[in-house]
Every structure is written in structure tokens, then in C-alpha cells.
PDB file of N, CA and C in Angstrom:
ATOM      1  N   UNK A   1      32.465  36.812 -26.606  1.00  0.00           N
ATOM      2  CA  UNK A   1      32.395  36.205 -27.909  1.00  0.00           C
ATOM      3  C   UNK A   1      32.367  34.678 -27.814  1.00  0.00           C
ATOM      4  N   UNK A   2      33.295  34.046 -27.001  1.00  0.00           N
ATOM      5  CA  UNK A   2      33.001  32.511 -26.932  1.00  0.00           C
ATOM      6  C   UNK A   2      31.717  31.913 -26.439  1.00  0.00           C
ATOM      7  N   UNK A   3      31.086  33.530 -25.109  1.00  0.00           N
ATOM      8  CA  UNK A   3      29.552  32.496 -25.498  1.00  0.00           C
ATOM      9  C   UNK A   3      28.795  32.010 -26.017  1.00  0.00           C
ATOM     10  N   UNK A   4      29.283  32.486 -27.139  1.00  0.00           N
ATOM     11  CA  UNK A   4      28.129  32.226 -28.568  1.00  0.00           C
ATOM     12  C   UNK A   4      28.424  30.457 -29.175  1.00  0.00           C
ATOM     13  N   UNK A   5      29.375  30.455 -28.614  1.00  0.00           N
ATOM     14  CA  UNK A   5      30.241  28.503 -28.901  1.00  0.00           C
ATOM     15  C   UNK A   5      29.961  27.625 -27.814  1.00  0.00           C
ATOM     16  N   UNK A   6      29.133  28.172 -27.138  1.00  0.00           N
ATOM     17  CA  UNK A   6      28.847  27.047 -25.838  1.00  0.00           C
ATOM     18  C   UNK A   6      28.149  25.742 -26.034  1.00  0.00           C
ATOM     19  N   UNK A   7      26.924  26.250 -27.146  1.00  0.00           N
ATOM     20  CA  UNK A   7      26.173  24.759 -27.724  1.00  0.00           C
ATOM     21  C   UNK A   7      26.331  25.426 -29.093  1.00  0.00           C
ATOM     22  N   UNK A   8      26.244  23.817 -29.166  1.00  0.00           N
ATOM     23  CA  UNK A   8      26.408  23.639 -30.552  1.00  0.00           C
ATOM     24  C   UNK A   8      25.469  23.162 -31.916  1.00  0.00           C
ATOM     25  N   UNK A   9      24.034  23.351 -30.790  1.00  0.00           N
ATOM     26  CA  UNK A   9      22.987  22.973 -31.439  1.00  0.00           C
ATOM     27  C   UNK A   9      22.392  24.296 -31.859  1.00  0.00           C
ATOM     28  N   UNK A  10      21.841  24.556 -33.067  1.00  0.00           N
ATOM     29  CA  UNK A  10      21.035  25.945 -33.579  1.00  0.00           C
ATOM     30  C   UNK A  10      20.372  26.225 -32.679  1.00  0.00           C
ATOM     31  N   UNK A  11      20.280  27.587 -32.413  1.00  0.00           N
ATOM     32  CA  UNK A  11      19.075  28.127 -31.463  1.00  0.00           C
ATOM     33  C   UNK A  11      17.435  27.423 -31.834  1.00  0.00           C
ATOM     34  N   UNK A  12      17.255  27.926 -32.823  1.00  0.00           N
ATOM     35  CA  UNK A  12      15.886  27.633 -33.860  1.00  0.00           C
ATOM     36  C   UNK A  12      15.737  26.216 -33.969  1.00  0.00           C
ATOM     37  N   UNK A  13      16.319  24.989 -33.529  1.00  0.00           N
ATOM     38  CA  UNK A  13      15.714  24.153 -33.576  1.00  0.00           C
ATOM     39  C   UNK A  13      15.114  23.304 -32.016  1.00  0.00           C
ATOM     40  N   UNK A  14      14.228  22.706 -32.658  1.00  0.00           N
ATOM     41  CA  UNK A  14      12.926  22.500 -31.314  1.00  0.00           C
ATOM     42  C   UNK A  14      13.281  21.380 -30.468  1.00  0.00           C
ATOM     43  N   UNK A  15      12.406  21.263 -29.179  1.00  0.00           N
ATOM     44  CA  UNK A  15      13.429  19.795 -29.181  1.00  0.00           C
ATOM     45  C   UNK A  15      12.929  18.297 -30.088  1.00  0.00           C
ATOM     46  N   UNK A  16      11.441  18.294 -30.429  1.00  0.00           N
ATOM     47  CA  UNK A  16      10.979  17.845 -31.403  1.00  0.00           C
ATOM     48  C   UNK A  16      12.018  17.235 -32.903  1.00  0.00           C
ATOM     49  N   UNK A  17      12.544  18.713 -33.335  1.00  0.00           N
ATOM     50  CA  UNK A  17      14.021  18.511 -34.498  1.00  0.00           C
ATOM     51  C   UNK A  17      14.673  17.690 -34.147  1.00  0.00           C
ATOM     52  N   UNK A  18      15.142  17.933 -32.625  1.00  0.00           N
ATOM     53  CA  UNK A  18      16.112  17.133 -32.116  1.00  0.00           C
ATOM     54  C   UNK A  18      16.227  15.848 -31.743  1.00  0.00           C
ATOM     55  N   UNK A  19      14.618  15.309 -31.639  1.00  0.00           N
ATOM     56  CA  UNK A  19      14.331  13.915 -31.332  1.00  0.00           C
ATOM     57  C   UNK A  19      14.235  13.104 -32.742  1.00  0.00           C
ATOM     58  N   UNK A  20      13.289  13.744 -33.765  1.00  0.00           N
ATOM     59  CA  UNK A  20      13.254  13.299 -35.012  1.00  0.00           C
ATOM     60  C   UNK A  20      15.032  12.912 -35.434  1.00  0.00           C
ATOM     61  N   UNK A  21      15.926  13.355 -35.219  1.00  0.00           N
ATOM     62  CA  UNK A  21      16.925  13.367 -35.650  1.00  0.00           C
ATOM     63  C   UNK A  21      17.768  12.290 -35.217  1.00  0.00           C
ATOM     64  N   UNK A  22      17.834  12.337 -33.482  1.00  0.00           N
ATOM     65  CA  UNK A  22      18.592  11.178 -32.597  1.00  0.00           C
ATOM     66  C   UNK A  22      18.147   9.844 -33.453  1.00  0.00           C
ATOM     67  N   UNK A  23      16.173  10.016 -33.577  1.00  0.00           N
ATOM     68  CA  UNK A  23      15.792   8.564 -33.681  1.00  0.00           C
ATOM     69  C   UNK A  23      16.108   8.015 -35.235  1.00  0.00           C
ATOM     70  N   UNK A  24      16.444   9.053 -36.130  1.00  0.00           N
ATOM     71  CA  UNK A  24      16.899   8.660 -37.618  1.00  0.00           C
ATOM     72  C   UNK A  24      18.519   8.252 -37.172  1.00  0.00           C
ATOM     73  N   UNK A  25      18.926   8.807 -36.429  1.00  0.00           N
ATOM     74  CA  UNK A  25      20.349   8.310 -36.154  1.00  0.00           C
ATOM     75  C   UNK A  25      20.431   6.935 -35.665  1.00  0.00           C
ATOM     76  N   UNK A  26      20.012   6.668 -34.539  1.00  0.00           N
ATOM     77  CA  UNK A  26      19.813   5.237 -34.137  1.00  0.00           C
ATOM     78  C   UNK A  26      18.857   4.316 -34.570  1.00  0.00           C
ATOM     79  N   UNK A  27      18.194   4.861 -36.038  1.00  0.00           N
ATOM     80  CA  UNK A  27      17.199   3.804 -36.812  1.00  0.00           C
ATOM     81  C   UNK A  27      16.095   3.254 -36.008  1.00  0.00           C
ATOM     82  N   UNK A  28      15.779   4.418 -34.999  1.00  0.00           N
ATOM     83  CA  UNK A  28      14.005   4.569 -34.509  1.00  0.00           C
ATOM     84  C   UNK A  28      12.967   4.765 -35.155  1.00  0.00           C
ATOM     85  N   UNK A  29      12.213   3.741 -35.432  1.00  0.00           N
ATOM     86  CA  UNK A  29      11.276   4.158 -36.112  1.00  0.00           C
ATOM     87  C   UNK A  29      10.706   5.270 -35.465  1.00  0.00           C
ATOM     88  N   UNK A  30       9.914   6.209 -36.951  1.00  0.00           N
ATOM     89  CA  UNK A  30       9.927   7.581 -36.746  1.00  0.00           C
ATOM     90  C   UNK A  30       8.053   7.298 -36.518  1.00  0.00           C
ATOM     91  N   UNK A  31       7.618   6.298 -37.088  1.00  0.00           N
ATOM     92  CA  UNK A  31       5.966   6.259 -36.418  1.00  0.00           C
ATOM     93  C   UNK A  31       5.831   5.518 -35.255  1.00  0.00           C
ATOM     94  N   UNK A  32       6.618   5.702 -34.367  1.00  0.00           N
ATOM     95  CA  UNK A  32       6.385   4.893 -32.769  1.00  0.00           C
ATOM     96  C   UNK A  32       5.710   6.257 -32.383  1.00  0.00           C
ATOM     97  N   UNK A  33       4.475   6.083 -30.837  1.00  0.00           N
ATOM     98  CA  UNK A  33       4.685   7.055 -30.224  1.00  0.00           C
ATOM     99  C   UNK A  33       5.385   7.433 -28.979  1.00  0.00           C
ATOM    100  N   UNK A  34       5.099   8.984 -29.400  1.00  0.00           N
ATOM    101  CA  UNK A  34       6.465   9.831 -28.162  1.00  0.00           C
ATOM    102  C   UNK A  34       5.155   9.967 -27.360  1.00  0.00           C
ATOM    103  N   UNK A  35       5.557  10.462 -26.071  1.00  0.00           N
ATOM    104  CA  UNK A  35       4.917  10.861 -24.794  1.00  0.00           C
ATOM    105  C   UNK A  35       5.708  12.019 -24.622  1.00  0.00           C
ATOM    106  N   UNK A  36       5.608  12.978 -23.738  1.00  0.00           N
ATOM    107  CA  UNK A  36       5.996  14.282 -22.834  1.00  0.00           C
ATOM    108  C   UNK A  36       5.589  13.722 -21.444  1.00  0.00           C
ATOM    109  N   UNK A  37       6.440  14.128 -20.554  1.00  0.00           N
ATOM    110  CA  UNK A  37       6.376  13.387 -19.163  1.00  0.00           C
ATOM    111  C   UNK A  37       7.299  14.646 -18.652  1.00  0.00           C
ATOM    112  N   UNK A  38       6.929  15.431 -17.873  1.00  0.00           N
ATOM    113  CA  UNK A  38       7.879  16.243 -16.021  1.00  0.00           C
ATOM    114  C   UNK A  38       8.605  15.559 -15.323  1.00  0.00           C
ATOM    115  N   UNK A  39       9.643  15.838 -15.075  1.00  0.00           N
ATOM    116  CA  UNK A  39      10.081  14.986 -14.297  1.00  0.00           C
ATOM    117  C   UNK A  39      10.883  16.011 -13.591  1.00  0.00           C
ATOM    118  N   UNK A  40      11.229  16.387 -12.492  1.00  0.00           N
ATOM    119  CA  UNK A  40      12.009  17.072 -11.560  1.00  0.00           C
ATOM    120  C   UNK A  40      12.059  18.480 -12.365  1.00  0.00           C
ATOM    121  N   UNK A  41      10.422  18.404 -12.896  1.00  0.00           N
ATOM    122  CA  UNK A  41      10.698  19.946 -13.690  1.00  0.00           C
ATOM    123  C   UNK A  41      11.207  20.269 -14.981  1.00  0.00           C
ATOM    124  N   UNK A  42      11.717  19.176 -15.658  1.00  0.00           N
ATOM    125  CA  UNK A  42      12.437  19.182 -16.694  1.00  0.00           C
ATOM    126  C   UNK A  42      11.117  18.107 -17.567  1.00  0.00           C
ATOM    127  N   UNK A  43      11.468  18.813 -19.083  1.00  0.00           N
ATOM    128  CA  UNK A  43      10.312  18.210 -19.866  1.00  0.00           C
ATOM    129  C   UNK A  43      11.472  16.821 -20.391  1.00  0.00           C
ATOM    130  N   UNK A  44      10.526  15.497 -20.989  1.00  0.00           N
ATOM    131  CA  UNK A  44      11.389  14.489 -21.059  1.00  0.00           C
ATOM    132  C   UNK A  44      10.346  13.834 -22.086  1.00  0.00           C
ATOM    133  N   UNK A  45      10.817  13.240 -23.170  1.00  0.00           N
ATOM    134  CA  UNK A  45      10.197  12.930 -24.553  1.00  0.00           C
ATOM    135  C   UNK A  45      10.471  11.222 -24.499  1.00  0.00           C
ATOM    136  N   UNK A  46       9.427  10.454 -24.597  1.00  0.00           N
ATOM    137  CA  UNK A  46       9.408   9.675 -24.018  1.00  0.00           C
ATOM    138  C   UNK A  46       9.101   8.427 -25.249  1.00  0.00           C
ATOM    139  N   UNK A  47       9.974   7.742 -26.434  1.00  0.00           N
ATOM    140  CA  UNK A  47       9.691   6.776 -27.620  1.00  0.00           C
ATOM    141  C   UNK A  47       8.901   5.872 -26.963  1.00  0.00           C
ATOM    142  N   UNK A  48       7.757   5.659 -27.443  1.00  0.00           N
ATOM    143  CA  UNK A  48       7.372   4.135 -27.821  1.00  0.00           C
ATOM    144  C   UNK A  48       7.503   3.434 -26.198  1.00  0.00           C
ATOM    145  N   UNK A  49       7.409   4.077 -25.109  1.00  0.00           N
ATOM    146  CA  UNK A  49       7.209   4.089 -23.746  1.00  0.00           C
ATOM    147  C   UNK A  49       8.900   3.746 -23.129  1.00  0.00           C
ATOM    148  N   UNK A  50       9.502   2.889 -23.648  1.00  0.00           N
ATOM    149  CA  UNK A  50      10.734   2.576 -22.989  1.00  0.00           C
ATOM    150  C   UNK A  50      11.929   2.605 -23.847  1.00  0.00           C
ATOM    151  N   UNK A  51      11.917   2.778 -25.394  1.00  0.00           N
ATOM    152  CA  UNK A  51      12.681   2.771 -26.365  1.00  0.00           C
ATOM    153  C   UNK A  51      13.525   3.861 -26.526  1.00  0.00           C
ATOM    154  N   UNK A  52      13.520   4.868 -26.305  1.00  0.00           N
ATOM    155  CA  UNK A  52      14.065   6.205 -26.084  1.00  0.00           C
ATOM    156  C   UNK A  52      13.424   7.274 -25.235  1.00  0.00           C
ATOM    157  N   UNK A  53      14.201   7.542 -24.261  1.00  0.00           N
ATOM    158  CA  UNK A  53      14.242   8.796 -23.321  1.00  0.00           C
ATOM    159  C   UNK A  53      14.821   9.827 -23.749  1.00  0.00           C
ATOM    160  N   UNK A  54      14.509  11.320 -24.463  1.00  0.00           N
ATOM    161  CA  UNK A  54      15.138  12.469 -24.185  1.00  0.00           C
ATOM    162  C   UNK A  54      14.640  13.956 -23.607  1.00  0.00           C
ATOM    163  N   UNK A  55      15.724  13.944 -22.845  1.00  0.00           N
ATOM    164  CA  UNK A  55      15.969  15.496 -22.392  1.00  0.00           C
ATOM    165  C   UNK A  55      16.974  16.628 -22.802  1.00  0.00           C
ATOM    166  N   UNK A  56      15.799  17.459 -24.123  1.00  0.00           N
ATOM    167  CA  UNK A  56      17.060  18.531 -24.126  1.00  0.00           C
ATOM    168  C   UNK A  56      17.247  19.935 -23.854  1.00  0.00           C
ATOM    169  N   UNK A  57      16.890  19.943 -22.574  1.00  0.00           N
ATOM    170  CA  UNK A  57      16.729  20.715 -21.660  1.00  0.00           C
ATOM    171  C   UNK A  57      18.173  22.230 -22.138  1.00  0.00           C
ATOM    172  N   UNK A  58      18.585  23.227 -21.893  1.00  0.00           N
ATOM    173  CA  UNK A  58      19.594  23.819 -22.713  1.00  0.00           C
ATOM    174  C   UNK A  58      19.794  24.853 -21.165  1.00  0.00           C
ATOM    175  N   UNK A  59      18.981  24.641 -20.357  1.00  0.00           N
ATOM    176  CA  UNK A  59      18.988  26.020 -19.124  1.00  0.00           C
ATOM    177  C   UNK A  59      20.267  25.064 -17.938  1.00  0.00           C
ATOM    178  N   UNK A  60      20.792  24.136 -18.355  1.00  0.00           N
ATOM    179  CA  UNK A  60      21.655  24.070 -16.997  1.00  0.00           C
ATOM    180  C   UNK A  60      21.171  23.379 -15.767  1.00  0.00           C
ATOM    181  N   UNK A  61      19.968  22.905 -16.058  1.00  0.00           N
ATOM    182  CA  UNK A  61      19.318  21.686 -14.613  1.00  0.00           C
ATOM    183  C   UNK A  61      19.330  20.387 -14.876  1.00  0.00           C
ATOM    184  N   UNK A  62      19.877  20.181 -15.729  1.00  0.00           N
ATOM    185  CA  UNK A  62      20.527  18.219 -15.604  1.00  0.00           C
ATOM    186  C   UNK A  62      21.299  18.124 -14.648  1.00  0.00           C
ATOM    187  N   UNK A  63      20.809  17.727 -13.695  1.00  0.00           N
ATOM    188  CA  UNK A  63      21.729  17.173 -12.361  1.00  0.00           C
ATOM    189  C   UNK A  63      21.808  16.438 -12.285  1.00  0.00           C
ATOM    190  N   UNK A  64      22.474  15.314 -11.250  1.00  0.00           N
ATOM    191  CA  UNK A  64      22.215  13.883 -11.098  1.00  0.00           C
ATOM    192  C   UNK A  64      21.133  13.325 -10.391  1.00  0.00           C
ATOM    193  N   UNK A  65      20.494  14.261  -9.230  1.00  0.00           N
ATOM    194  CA  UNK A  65      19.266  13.528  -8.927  1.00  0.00           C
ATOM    195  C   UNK A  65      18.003  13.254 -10.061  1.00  0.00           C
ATOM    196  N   UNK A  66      18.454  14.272 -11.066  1.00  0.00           N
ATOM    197  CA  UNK A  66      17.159  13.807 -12.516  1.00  0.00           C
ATOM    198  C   UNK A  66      17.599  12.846 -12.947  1.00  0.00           C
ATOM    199  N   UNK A  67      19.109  12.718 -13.026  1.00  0.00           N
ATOM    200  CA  UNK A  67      19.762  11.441 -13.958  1.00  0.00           C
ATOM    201  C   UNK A  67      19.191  10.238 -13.359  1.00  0.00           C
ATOM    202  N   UNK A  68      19.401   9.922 -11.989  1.00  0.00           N
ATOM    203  CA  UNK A  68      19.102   8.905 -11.105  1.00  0.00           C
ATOM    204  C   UNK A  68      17.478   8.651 -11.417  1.00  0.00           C
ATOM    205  N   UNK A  69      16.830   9.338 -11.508  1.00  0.00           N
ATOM    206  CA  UNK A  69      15.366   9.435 -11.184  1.00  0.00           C
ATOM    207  C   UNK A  69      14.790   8.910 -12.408  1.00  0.00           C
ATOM    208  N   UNK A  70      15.957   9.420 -14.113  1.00  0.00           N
ATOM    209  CA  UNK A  70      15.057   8.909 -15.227  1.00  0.00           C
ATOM    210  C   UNK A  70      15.445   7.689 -15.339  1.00  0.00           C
ATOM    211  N   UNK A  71      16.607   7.092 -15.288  1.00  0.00           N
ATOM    212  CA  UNK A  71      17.241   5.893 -15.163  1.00  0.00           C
ATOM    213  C   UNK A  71      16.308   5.160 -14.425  1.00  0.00           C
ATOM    214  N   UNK A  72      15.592   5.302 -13.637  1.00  0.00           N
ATOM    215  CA  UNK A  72      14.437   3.906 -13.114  1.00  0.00           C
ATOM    216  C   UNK A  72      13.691   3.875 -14.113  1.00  0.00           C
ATOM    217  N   UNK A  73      13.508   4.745 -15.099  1.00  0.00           N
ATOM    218  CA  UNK A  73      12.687   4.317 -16.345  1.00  0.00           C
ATOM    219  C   UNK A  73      12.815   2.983 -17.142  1.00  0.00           C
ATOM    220  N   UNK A  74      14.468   3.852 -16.836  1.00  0.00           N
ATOM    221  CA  UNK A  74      15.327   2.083 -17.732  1.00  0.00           C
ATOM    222  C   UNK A  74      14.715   1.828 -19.111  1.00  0.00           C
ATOM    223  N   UNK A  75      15.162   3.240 -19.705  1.00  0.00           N
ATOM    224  CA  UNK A  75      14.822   3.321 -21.496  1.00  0.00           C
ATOM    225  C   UNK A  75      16.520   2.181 -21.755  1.00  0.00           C
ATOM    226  N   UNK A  76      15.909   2.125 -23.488  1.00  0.00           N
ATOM    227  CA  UNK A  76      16.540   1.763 -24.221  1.00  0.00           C
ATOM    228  C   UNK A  76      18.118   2.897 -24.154  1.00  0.00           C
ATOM    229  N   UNK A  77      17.464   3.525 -24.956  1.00  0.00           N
ATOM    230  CA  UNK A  77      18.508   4.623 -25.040  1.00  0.00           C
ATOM    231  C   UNK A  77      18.017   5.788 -24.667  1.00  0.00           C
ATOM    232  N   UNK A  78      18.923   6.720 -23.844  1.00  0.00           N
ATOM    233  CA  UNK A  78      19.000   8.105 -22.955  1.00  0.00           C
ATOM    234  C   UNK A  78      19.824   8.888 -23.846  1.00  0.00           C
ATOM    235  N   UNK A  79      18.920  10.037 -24.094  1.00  0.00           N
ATOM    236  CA  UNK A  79      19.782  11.390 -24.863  1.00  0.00           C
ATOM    237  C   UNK A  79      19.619  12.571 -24.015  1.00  0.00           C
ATOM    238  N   UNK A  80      20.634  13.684 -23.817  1.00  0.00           N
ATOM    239  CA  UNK A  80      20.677  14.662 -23.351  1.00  0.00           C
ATOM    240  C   UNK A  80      21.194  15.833 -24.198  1.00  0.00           C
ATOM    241  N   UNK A  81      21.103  16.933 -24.306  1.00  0.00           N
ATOM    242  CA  UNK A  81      21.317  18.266 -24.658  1.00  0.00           C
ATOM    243  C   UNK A  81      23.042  18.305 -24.151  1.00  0.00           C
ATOM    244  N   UNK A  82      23.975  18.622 -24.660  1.00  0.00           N
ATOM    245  CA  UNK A  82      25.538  18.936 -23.627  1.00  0.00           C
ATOM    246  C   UNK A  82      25.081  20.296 -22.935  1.00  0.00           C
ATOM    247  N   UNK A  83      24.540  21.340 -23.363  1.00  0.00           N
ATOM    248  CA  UNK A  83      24.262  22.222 -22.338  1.00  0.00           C
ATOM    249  C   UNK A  83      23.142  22.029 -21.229  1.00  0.00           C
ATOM    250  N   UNK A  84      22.728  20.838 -21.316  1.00  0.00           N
ATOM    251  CA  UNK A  84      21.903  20.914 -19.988  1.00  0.00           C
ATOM    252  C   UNK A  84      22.262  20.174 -19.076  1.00  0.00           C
ATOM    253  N   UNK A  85      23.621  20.624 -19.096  1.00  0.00           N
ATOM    254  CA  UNK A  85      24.500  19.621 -17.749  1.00  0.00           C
ATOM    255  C   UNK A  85      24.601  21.158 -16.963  1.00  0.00           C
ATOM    256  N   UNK A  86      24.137  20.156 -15.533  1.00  0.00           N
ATOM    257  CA  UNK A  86      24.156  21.678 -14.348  1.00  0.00           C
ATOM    258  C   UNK A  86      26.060  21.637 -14.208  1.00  0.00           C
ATOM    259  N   UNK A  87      26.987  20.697 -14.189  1.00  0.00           N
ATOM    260  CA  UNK A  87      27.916  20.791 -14.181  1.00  0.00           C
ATOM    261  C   UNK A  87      28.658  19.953 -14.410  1.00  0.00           C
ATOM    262  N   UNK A  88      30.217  20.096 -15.213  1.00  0.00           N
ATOM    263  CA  UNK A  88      30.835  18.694 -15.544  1.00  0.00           C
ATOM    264  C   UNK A  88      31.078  17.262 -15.039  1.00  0.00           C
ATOM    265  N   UNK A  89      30.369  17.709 -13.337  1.00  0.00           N
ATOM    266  CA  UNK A  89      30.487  16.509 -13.178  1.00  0.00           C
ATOM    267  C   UNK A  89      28.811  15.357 -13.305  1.00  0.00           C
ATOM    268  N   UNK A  90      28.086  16.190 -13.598  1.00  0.00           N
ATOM    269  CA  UNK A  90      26.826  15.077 -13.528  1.00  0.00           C
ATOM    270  C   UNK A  90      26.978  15.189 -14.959  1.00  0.00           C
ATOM    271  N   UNK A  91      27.477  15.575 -15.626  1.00  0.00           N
ATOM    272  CA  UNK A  91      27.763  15.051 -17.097  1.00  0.00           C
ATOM    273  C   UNK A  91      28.602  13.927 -17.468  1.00  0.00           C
ATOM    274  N   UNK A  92      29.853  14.249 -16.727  1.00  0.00           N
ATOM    275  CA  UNK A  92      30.787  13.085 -16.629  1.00  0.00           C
ATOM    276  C   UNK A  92      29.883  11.892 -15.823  1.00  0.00           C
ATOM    277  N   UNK A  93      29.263  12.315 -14.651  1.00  0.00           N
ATOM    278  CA  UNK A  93      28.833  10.865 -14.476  1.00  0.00           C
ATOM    279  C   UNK A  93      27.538  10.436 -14.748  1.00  0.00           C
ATOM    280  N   UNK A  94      26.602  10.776 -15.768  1.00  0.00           N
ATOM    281  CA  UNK A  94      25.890  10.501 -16.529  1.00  0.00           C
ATOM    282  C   UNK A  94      25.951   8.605 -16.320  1.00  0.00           C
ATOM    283  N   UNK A  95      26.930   8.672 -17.564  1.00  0.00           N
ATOM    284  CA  UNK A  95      27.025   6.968 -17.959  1.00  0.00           C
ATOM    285  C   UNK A  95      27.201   5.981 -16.522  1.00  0.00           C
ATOM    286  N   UNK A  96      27.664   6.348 -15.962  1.00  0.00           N
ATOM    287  CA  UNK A  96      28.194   5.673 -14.387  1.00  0.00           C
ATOM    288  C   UNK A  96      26.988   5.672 -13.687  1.00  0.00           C
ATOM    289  N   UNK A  97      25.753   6.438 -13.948  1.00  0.00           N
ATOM    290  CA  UNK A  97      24.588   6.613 -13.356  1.00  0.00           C
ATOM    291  C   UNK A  97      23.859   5.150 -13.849  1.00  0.00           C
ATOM    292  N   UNK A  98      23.410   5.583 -15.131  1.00  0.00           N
ATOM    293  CA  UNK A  98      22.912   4.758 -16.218  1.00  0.00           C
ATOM    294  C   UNK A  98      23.387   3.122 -15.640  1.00  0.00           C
ATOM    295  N   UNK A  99      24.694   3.130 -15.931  1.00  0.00           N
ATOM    296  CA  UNK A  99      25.147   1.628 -16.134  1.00  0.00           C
ATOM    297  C   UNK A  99      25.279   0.898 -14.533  1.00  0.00           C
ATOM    298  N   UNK A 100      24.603   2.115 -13.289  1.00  0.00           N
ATOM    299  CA  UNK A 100      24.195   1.634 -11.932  1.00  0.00           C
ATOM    300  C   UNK A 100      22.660   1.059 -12.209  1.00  0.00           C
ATOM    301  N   UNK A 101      22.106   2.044 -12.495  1.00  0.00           N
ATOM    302  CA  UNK A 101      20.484   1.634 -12.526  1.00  0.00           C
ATOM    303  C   UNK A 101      19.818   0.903 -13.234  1.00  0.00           C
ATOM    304  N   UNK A 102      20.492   1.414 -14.718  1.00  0.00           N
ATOM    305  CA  UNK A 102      19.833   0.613 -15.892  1.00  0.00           C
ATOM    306  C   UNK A 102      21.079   0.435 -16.871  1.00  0.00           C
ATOM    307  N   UNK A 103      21.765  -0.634 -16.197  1.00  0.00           N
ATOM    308  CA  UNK A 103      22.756  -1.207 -17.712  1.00  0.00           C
ATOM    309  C   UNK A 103      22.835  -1.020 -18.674  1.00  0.00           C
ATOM    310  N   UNK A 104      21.447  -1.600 -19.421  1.00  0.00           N
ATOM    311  CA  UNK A 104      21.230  -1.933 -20.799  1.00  0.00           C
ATOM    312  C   UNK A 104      21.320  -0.429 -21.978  1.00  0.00           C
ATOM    313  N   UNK A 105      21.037   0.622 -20.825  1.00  0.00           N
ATOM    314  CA  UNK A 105      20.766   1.796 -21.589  1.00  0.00           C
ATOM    315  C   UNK A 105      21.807   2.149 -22.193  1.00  0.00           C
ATOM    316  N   UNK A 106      21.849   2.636 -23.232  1.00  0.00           N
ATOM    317  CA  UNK A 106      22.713   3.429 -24.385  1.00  0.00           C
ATOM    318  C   UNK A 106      22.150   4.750 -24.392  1.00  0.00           C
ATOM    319  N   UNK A 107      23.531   5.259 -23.816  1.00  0.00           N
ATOM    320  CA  UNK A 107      23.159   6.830 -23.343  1.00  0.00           C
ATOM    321  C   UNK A 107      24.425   7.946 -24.681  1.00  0.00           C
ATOM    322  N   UNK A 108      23.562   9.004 -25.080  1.00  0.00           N
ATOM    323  CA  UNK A 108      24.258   9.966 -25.888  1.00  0.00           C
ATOM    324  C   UNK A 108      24.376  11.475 -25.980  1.00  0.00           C
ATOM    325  N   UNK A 109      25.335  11.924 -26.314  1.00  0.00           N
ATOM    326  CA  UNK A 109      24.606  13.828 -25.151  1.00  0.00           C
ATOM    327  C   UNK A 109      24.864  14.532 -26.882  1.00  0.00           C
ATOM    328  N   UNK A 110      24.263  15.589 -27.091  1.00  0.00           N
ATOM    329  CA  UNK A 110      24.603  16.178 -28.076  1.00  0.00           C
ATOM    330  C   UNK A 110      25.179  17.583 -28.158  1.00  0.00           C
TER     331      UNK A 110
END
């Protein structure tokens, strides 16, 4: 029964929903364009080329070598899915990643 509480995001919404949403949250304009970009296998939504990075990947392969790898992007701001952490610790060190590679980034998990 508690698996059903693991995320907390609706099944039914896309990751599309989910980007429209981050970028109304952080007052992204909503007519920039997005890109789709692979990256270690994982799909990654890409604002206005450097303005927002997200991955909301929900299967459990956010590791840290992806973390490391999108961070040379060196977006504005980095969003992630909370279930697409392969484990608490490349979740926990997410920000510690970020603020090695790319400082400036403002990183948020949902």
C-alpha cells in the first residue's frame, strides 16, 4: 500500500505538464524554446538552450555520473523528478554536484 506514496506527482501527467509548470513557477517565459536532448539515456528538456534543464525521468536512473555530465551544460536552473533518484545518495548530492561544476545553477527536485 505505501507504494502507491512513493511519488507524488500524478501518474497522467507528461513531462511536458511538468515543465510548463516548473517554468510558471520560476517565471520562465512560457514562449522560449525547449529542445529534447539524450543524455546517458535519459531524455532532458532543454529552455531557451541554457535557461532551464529538466529531467523527469520517474524509472530510478538519475545517478551522479548524469548529474556530473548535465552540469557541464551549466543551465540556469536544473529540475529533477524525486523519483528519478537511482539512490539517496546522488539525490542528496545533487546540489554539491551542481555547485562543483556549475555554481550559478539553481537546482529543484519535485
Amino acid at each position: 500500500m505505501l507504494a502507491g506514496f512513493t511519488d507524488n506527482i500524478k501518474p497522467e501527467r507528461t513531462p511536458e505538464d511538468l515543465l510548463f509548470q516548473v517554468m510558471l513557477d520560476w517565471g520562465v517565459d512560457l514562449a522560449l524554446p525547449i529542445t529534447r536532448q539524450t543524455i546517458q539515456g535519459r531524455e532532458v528538456l532543454f529552455v531557451d538552450g541554457d535557461a532551464l534543464a529538466a529531467c523527469f525521468d520517474a524509472n530510478g536512473l538519475i545517478d551522479e555520473a548524469f548529474v556530473k555530465e548535465l552540469a557541464t551544460h551549466k543551465p540556469l536552473r536544473a529540475v529533477f523528478r524525486d523519483a528519478g533518484f537511482a539512490d539517496s545518495a546522488a539525490k542528496i548530492n545533487v546540489e554539491q554536484i551542481f555547485k562543483l561544476l556549475s555554481p550559478r545553477t539553481e537546482v529543484k527536485c519535485l
